[in-house]
C-alpha atoms as a PDB file:
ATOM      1  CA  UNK A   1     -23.371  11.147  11.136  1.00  0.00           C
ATOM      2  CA  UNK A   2     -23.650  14.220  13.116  1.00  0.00           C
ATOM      3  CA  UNK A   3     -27.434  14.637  12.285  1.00  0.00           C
ATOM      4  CA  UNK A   4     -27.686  10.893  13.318  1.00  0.00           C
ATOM      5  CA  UNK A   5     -26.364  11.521  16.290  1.00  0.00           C
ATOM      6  CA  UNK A   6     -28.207  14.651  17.101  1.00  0.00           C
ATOM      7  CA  UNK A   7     -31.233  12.208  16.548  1.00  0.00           C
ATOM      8  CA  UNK A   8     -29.810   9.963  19.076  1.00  0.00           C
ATOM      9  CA  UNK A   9     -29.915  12.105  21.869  1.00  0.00           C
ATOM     10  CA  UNK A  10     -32.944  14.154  20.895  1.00  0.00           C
ATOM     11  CA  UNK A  11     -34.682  10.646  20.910  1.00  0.00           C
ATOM     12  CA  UNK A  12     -32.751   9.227  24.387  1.00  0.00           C
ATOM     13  CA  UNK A  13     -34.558  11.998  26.531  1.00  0.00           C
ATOM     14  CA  UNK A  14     -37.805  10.498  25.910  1.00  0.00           C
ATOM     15  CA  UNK A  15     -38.769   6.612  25.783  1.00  0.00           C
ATOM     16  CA  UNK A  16     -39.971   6.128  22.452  1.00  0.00           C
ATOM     17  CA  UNK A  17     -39.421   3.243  20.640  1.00  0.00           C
ATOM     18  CA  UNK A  18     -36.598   3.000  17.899  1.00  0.00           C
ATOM     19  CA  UNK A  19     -36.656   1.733  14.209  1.00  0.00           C
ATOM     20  CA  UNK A  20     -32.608   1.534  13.438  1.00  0.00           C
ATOM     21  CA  UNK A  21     -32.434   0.803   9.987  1.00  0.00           C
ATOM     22  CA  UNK A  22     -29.177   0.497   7.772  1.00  0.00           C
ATOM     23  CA  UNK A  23     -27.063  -2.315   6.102  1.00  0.00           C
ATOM     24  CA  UNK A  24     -25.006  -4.701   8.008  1.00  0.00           C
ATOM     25  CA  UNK A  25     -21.694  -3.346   9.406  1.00  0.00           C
ATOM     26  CA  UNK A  26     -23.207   0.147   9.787  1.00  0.00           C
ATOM     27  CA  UNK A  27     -22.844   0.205  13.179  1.00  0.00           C
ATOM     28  CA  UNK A  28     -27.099  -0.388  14.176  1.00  0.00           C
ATOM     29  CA  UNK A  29     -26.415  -2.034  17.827  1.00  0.00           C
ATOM     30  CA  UNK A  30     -23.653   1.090  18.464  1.00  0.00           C
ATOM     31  CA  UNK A  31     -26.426   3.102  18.063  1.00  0.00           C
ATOM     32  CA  UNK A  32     -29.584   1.792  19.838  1.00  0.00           C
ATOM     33  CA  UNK A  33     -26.525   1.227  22.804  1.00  0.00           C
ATOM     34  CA  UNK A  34     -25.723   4.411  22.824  1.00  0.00           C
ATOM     35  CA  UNK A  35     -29.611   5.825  23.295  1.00  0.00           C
ATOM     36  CA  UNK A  36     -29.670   3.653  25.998  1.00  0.00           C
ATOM     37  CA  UNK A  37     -26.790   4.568  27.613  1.00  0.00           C
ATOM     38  CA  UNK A  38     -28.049   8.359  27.609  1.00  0.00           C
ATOM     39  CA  UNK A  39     -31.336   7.510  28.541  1.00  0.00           C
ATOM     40  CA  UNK A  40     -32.428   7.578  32.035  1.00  0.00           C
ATOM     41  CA  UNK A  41     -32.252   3.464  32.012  1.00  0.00           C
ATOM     42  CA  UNK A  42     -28.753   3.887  31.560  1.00  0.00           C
ATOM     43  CA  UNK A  43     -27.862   1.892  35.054  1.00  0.00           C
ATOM     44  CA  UNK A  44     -30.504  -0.949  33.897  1.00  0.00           C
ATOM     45  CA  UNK A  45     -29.579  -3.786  31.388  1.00  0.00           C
ATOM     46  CA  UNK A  46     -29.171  -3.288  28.079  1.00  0.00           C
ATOM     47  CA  UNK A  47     -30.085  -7.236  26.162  1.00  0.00           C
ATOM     48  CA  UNK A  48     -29.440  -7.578  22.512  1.00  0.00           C
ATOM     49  CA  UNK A  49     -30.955 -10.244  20.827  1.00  0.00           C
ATOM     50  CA  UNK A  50     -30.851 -11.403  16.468  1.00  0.00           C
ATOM     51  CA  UNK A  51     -33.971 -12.488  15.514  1.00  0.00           C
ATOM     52  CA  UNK A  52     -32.482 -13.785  12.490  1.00  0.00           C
ATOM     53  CA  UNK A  53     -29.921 -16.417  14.496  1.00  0.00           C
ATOM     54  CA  UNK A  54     -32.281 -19.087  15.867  1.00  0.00           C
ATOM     55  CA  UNK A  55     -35.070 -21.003  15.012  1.00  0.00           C
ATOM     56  CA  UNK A  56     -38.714 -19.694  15.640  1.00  0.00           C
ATOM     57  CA  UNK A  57     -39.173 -22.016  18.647  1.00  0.00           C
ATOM     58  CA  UNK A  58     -35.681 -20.983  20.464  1.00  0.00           C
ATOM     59  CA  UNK A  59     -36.690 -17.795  19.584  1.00  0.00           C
ATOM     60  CA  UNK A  60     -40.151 -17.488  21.449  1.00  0.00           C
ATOM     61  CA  UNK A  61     -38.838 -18.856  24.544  1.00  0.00           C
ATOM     62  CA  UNK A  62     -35.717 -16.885  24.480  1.00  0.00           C
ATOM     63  CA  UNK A  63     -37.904 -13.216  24.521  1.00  0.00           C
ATOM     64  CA  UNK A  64     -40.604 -14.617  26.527  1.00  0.00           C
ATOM     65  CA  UNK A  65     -39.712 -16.940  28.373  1.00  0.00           C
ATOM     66  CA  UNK A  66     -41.145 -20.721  29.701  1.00  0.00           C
ATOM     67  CA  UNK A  67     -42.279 -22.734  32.553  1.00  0.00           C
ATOM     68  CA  UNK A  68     -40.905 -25.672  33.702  1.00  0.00           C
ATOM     69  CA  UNK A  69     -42.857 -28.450  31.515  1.00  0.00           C
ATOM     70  CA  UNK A  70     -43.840 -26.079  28.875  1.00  0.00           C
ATOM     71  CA  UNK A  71     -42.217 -28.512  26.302  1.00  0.00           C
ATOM     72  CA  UNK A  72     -39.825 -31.281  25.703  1.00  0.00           C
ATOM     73  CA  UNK A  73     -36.698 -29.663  27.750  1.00  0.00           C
ATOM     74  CA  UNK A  74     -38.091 -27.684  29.709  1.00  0.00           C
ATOM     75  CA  UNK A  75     -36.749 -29.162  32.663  1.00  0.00           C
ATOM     76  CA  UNK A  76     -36.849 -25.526  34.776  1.00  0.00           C
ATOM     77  CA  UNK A  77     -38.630 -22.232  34.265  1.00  0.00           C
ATOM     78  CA  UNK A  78     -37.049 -19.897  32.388  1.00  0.00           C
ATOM     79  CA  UNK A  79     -37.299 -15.572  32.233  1.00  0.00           C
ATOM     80  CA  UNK A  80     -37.341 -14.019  28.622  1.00  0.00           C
ATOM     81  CA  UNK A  81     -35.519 -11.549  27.373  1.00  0.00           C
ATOM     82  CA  UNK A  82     -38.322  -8.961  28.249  1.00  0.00           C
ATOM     83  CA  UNK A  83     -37.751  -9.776  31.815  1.00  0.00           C
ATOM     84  CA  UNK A  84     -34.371  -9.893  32.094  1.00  0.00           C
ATOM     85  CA  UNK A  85     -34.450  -6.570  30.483  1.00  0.00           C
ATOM     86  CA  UNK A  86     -36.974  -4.963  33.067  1.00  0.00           C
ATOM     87  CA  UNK A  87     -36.272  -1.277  33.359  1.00  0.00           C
ATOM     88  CA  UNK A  88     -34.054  -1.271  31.164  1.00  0.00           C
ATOM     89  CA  UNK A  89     -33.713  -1.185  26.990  1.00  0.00           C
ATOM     90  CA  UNK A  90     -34.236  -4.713  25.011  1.00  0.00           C
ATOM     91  CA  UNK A  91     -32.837  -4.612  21.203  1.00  0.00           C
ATOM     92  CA  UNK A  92     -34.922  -6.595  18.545  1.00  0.00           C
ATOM     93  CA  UNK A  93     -32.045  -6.776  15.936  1.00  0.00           C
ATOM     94  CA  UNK A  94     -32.495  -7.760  12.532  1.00  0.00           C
ATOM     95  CA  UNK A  95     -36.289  -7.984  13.510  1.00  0.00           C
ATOM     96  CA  UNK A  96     -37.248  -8.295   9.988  1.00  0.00           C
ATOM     97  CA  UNK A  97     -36.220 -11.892   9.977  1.00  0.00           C
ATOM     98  CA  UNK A  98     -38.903 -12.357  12.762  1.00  0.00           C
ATOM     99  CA  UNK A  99     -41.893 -15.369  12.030  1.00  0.00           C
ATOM    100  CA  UNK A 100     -44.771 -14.013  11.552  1.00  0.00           C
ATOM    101  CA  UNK A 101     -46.728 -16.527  14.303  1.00  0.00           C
ATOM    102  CA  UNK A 102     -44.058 -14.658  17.140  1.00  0.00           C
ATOM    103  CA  UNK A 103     -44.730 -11.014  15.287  1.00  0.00           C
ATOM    104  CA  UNK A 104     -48.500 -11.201  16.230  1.00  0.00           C
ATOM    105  CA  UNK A 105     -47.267 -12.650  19.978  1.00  0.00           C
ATOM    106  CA  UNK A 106     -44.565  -9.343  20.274  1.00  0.00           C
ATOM    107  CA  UNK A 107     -47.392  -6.928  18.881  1.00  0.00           C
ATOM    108  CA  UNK A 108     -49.515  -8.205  21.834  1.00  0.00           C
ATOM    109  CA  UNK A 109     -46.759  -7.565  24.228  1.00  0.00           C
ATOM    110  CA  UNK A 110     -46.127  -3.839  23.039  1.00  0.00           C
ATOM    111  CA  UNK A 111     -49.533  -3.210  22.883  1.00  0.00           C
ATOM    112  CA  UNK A 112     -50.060  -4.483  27.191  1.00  0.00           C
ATOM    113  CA  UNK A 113     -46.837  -3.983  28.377  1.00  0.00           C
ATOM    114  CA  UNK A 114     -47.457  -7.340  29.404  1.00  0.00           C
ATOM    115  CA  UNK A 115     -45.435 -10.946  28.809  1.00  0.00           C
ATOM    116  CA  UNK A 116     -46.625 -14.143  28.895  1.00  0.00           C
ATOM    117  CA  UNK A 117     -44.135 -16.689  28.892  1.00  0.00           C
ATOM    118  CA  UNK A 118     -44.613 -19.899  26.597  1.00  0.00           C
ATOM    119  CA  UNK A 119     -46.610 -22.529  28.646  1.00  0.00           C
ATOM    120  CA  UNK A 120     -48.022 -20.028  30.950  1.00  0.00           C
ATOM    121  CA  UNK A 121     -51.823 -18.865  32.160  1.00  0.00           C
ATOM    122  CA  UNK A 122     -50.260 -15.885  34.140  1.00  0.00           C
ATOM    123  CA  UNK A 123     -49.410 -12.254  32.479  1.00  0.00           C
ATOM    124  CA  UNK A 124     -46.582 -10.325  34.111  1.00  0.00           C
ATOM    125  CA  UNK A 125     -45.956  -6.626  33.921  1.00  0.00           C
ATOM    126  CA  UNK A 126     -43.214  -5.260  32.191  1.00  0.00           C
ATOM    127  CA  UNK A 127     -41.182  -1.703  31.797  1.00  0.00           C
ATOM    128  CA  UNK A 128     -38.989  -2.332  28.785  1.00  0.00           C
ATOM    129  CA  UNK A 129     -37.822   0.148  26.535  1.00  0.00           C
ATOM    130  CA  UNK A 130     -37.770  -1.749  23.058  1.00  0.00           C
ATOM    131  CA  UNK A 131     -35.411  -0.877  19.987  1.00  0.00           C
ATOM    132  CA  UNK A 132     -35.288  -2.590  16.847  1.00  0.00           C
ATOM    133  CA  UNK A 133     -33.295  -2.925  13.789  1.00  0.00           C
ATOM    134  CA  UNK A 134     -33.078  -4.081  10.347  1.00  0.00           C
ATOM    135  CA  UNK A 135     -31.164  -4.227   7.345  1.00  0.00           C
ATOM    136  CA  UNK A 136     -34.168  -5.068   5.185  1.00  0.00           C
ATOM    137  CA  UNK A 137     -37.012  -3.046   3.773  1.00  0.00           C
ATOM    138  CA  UNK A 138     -39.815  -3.510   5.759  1.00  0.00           C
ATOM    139  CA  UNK A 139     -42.430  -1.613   3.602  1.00  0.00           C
ATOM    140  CA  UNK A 140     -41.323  -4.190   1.185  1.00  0.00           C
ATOM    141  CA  UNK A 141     -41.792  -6.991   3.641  1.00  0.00           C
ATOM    142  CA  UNK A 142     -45.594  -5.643   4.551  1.00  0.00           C
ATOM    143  CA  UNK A 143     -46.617  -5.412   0.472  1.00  0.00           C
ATOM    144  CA  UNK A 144     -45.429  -9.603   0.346  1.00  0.00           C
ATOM    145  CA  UNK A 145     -47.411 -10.215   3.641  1.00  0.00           C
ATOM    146  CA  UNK A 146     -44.312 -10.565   5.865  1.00  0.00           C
ATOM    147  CA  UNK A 147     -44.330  -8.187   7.950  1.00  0.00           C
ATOM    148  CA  UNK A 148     -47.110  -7.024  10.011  1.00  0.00           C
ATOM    149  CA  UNK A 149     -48.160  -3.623   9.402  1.00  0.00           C
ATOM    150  CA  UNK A 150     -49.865  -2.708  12.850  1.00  0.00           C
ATOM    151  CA  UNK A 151     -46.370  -3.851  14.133  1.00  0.00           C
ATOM    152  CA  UNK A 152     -44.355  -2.093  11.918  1.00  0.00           C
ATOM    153  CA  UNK A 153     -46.076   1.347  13.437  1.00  0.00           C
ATOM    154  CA  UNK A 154     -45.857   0.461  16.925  1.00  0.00           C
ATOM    155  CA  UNK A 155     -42.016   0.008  16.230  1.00  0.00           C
ATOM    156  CA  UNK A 156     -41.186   2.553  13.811  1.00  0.00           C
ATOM    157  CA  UNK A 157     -42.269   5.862  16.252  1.00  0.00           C
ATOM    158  CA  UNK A 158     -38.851   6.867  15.445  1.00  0.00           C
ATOM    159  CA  UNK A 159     -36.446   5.874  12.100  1.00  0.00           C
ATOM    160  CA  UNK A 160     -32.815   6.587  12.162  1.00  0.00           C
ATOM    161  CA  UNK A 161     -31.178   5.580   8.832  1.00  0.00           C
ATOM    162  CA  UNK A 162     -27.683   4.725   9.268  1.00  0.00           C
ATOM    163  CA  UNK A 163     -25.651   5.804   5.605  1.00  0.00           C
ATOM    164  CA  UNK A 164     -23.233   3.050   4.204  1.00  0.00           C
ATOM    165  CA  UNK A 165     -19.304   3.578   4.655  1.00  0.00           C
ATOM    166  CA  UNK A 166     -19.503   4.351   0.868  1.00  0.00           C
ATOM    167  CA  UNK A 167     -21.487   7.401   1.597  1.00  0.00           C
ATOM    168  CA  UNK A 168     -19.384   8.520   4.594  1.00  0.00           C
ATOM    169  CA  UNK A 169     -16.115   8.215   3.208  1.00  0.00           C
ATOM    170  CA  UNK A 170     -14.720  11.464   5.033  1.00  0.00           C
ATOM    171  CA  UNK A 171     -14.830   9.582   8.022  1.00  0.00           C
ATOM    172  CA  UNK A 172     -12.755   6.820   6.985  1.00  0.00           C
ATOM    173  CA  UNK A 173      -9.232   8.399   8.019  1.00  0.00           C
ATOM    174  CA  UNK A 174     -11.435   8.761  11.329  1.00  0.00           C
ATOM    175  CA  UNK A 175     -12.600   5.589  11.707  1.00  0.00           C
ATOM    176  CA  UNK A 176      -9.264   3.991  11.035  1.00  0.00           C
ATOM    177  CA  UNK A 177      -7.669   6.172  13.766  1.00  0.00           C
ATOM    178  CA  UNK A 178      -9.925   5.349  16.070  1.00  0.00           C
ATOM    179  CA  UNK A 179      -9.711   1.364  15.384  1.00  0.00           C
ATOM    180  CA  UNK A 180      -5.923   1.832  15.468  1.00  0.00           C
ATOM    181  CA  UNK A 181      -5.707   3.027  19.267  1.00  0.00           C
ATOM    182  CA  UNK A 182      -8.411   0.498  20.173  1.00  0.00           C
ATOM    183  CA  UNK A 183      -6.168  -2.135  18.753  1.00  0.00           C
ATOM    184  CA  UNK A 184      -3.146  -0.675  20.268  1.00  0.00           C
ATOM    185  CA  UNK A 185      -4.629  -0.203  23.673  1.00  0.00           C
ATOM    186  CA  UNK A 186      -6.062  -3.823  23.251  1.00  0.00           C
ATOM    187  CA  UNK A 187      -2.853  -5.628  22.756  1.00  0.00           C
ATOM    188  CA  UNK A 188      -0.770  -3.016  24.991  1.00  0.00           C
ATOM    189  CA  UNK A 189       1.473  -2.720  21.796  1.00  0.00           C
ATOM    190  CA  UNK A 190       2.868   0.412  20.301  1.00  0.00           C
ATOM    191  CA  UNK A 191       0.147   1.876  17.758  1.00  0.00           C
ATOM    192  CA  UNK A 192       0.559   1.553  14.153  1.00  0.00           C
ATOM    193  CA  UNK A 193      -0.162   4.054  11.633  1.00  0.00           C
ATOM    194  CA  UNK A 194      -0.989   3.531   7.884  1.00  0.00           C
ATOM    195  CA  UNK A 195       1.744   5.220   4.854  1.00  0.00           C
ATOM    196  CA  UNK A 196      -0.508   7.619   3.197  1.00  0.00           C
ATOM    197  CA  UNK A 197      -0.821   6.008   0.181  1.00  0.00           C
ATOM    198  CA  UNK A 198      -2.338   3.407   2.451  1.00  0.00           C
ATOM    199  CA  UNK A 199      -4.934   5.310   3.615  1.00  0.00           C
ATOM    200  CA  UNK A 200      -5.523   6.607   0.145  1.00  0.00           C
ATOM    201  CA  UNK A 201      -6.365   3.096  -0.794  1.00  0.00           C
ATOM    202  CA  UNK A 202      -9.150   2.394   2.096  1.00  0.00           C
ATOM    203  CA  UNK A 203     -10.623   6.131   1.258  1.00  0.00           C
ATOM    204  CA  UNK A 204     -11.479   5.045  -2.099  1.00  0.00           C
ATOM    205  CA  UNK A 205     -12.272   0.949  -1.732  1.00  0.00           C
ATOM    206  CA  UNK A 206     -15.378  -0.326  -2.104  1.00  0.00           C
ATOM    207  CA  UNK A 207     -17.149  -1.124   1.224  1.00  0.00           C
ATOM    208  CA  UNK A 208     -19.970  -3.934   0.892  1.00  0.00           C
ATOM    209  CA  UNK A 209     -19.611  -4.708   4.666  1.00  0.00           C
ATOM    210  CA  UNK A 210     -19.037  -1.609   5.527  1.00  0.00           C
ATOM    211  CA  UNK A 211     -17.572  -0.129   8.741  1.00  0.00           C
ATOM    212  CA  UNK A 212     -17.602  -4.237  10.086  1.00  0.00           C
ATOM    213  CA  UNK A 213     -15.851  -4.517   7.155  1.00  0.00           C
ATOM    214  CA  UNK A 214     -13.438  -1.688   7.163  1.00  0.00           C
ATOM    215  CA  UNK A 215     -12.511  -2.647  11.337  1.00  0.00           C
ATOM    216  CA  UNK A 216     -11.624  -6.606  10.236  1.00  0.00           C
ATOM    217  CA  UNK A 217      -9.179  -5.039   7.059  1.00  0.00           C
ATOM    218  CA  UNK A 218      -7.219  -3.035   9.946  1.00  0.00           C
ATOM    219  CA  UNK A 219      -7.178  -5.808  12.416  1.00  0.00           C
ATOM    220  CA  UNK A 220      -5.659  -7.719   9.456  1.00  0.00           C
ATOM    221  CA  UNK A 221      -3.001  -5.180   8.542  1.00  0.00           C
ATOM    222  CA  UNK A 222      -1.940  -4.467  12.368  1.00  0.00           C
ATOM    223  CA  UNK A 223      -1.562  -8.121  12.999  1.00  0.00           C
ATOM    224  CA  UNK A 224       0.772  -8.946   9.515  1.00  0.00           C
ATOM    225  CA  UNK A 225       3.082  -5.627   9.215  1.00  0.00           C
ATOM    226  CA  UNK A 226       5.961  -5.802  10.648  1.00  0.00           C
ATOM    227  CA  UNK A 227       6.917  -2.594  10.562  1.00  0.00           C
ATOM    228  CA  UNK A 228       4.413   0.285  12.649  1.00  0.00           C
ATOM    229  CA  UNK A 229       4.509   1.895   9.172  1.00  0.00           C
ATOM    230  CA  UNK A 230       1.630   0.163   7.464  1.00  0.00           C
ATOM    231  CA  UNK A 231       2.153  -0.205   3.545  1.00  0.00           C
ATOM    232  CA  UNK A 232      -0.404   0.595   0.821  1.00  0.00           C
ATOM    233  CA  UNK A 233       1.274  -3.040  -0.503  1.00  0.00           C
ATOM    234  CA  UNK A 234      -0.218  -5.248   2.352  1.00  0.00           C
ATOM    235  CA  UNK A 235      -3.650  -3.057   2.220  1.00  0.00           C
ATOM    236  CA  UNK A 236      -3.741  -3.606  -1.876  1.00  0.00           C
ATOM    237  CA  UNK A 237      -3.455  -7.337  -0.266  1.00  0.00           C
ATOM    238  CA  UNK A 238      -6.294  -7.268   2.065  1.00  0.00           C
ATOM    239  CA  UNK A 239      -8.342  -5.152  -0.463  1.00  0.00           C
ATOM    240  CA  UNK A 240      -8.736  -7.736  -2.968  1.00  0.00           C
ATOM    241  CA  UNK A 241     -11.173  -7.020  -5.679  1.00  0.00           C
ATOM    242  CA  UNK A 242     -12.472  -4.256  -3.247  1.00  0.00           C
ATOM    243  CA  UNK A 243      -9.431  -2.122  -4.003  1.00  0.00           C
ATOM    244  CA  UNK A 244      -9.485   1.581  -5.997  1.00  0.00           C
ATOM    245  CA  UNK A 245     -13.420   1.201  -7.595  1.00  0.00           C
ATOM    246  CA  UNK A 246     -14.180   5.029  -6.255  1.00  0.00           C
ATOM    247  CA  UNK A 247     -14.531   7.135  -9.361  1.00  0.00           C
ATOM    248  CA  UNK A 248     -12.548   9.835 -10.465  1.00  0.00           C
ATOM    249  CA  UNK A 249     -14.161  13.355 -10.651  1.00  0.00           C
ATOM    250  CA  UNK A 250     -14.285  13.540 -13.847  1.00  0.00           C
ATOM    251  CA  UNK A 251     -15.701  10.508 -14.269  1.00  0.00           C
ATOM    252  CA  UNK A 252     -18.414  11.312 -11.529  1.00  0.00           C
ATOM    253  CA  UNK A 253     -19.154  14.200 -12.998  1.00  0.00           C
ATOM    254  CA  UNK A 254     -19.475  12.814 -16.181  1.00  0.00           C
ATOM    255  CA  UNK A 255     -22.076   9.840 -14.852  1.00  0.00           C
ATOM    256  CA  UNK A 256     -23.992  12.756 -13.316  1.00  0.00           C
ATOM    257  CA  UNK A 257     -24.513  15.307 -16.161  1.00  0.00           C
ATOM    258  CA  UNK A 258     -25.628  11.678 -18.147  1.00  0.00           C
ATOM    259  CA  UNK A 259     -27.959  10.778 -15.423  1.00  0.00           C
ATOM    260  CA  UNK A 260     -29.485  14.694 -15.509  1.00  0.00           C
ATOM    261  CA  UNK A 261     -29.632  14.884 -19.087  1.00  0.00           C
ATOM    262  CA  UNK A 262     -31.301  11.565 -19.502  1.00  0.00           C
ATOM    263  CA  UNK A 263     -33.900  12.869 -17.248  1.00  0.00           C
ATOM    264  CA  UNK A 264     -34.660  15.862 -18.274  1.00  0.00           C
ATOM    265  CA  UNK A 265     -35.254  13.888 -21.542  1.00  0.00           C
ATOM    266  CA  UNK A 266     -37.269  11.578 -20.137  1.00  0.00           C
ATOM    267  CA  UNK A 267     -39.775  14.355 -18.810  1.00  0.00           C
ATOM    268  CA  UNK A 268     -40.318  16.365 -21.798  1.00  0.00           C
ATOM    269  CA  UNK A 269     -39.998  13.046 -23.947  1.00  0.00           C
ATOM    270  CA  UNK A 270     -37.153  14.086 -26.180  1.00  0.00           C
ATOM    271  CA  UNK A 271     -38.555  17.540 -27.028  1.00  0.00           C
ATOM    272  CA  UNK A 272     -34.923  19.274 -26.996  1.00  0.00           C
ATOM    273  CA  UNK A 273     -36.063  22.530 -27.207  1.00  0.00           C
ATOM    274  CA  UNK A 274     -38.097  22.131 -23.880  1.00  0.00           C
ATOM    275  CA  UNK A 275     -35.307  20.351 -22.349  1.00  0.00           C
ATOM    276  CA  UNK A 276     -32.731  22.991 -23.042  1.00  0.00           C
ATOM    277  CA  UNK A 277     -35.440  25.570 -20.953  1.00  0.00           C
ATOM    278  CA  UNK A 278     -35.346  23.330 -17.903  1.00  0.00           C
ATOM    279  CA  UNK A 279     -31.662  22.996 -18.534  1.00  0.00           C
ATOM    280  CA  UNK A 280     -31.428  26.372 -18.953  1.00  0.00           C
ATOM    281  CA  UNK A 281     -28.921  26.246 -22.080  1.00  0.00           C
ATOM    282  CA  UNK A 282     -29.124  27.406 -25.442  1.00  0.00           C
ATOM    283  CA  UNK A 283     -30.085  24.749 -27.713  1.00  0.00           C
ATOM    284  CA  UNK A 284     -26.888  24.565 -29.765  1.00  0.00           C
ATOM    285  CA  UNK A 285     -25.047  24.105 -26.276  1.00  0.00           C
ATOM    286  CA  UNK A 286     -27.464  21.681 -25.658  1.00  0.00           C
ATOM    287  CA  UNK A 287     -27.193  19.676 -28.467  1.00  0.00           C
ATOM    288  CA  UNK A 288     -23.097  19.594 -28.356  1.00  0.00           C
ATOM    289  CA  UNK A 289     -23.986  17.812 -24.356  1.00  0.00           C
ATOM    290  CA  UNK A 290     -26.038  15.440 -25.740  1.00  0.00           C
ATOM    291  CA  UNK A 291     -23.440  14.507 -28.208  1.00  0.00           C
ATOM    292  CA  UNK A 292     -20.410  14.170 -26.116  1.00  0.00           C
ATOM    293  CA  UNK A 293     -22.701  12.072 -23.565  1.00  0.00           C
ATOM    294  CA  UNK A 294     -23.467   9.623 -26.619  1.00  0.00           C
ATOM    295  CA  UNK A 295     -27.776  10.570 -26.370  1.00  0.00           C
ATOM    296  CA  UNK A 296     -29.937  10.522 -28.631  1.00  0.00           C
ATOM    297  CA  UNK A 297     -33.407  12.180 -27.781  1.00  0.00           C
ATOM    298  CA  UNK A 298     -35.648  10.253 -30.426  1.00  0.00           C
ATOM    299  CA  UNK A 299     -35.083   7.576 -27.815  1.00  0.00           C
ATOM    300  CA  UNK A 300     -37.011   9.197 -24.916  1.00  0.00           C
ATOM    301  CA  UNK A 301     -40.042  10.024 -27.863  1.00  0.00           C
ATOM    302  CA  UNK A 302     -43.219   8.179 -27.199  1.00  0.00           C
ATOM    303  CA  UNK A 303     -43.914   5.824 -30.311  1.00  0.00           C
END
């Protein structure tokens, strides 16, 4: 997170445009608002929109707007998003849920700085900073013919990959901390704090929705102890199915000299001798691995 970070202000001191990619609940809008709010159009608006929420209609009038009579409703003009942003940063979340008809419209409007709002004969200048985000993979998205690839460059000038909660779990006794105060200071109640077999039990749960995730579980467990000491018994609660699946080190280790050995197998196609070079073991030492690991290398021979 600190490299991600260093990325974020290395990348707010100029005004390229920002691919935020991640799962849900990693914490993508935190991130494009932050840039913005170091970036000189800091004291202009910052407008979030999901691409994914609303249908493709809604959608095209809500980023570029429509005049009065444009359609059936359209009983006054309306600004887009890009104009109500002007000067200032607008975020495209979860922009690869975008149709592809309003894709080829956006690409135009990157391309001229220009918007055009639905119903319209007249272009009108824009200066919008534009940031995007996704939780799906786009490359994948361009290969079915879903995803424009000439947009896809114009957005992606810049990638910052947001890691899971899984893969950050050092910052979980952070994170919890942090949510802690906020709730405290929130409610203008005394803080709580977690037993430490408590947070024992959110360090090594399984995270699916990550830190969105992790922020609802402590809400939950502020607002039903009733003591300020919160119990690992009424986090086991919350956890559900969630609770305890990190592995042990010696089973990690374990899964990882598997993985290795089944790899180095797979490159010299079960030719032990070769593999116990790259390995660098003896082959007898070799051998006794690939035993206790339950491998056999006539497996990874080509037939």
């Amino acid at each position: 997170m600190k490299e991600v970070m260093q990325q974020t202000k290395m990348v707010a001191a100029t005004d390229a445009r920002v691919l935020i990619t991640g799962e849900s609940g990693t914490g993508k809008e935190l991130i494009a608002k932050a840039i913005h709010n170091a970036s000189e159009r800091r004291n202009q608006p910052f407008v979030a929109i999901n691409c994914s929420a609303m249908a493709e209609n809604l959608l095209e009038s809500e980023l570029f707007g429509h005049q009065k009579g444009a359609f059936t409703g359209a009983t006054r003009t309306h600004d887009g998003l890009f104009q109500s942003a002007e000067g200032g940063t607008l975020m495209l979340d979860e922009i690869g849920d975008m149709p592809v008809r309003l894709q080829v419209k956006l690409l135009r409007v990157l391309q001229e700085n220009q918007v055009r709002p639905v119903g319209s004969t007249a272009a009108r200048n824009i200066d919008v900073r534009v940031i995007s985000s996704t939780h799906r993979d786009l490359q994948d998205l361009m290969r079915q013919g879903r995803f424009r690839e000439d947009l896809y460059y114009r957005l992606n000038v810049v990638n910052i990959k947001l890691p899971t909660l899984d893969d950050r779990r050092e910052d979980i006794p952070l994170l919890v901390g942090h949510f802690l105060q906020h709730i405290s200071r929130e409610s203008d109640q005394e803080r709580k704090v977690y037993a430490p077999e408590a947070v024992e039990m959110l360090v090594t749960a399984e995270w699916p929705g990550n830190i969105r995730q992790l922020y609802n579980v402590v809400r939950q467990n502020v607002a039903l102890s009733r003591s300020p000491v919160i119990s690992g018994e009424l986090v086991l609660k919350s956890l559900g199915e969630q609770a305890g699946k990190l592995a042990s080190f010696s089973d990690a280790r374990d899964e990882f000299t598997r993985n290795y050995l089944s790899q180095i197998l797979q490159i010299t196609m079960g030719n032990v001798s070769q593999a116990a070079r790259l390995a660098q073991r003896n082959r007898t030492d070799f051998y006794k691995l690939l035993a206790r690991h339950d491998l056999d290398p006539g497996v990874f021979k080509t037939r």
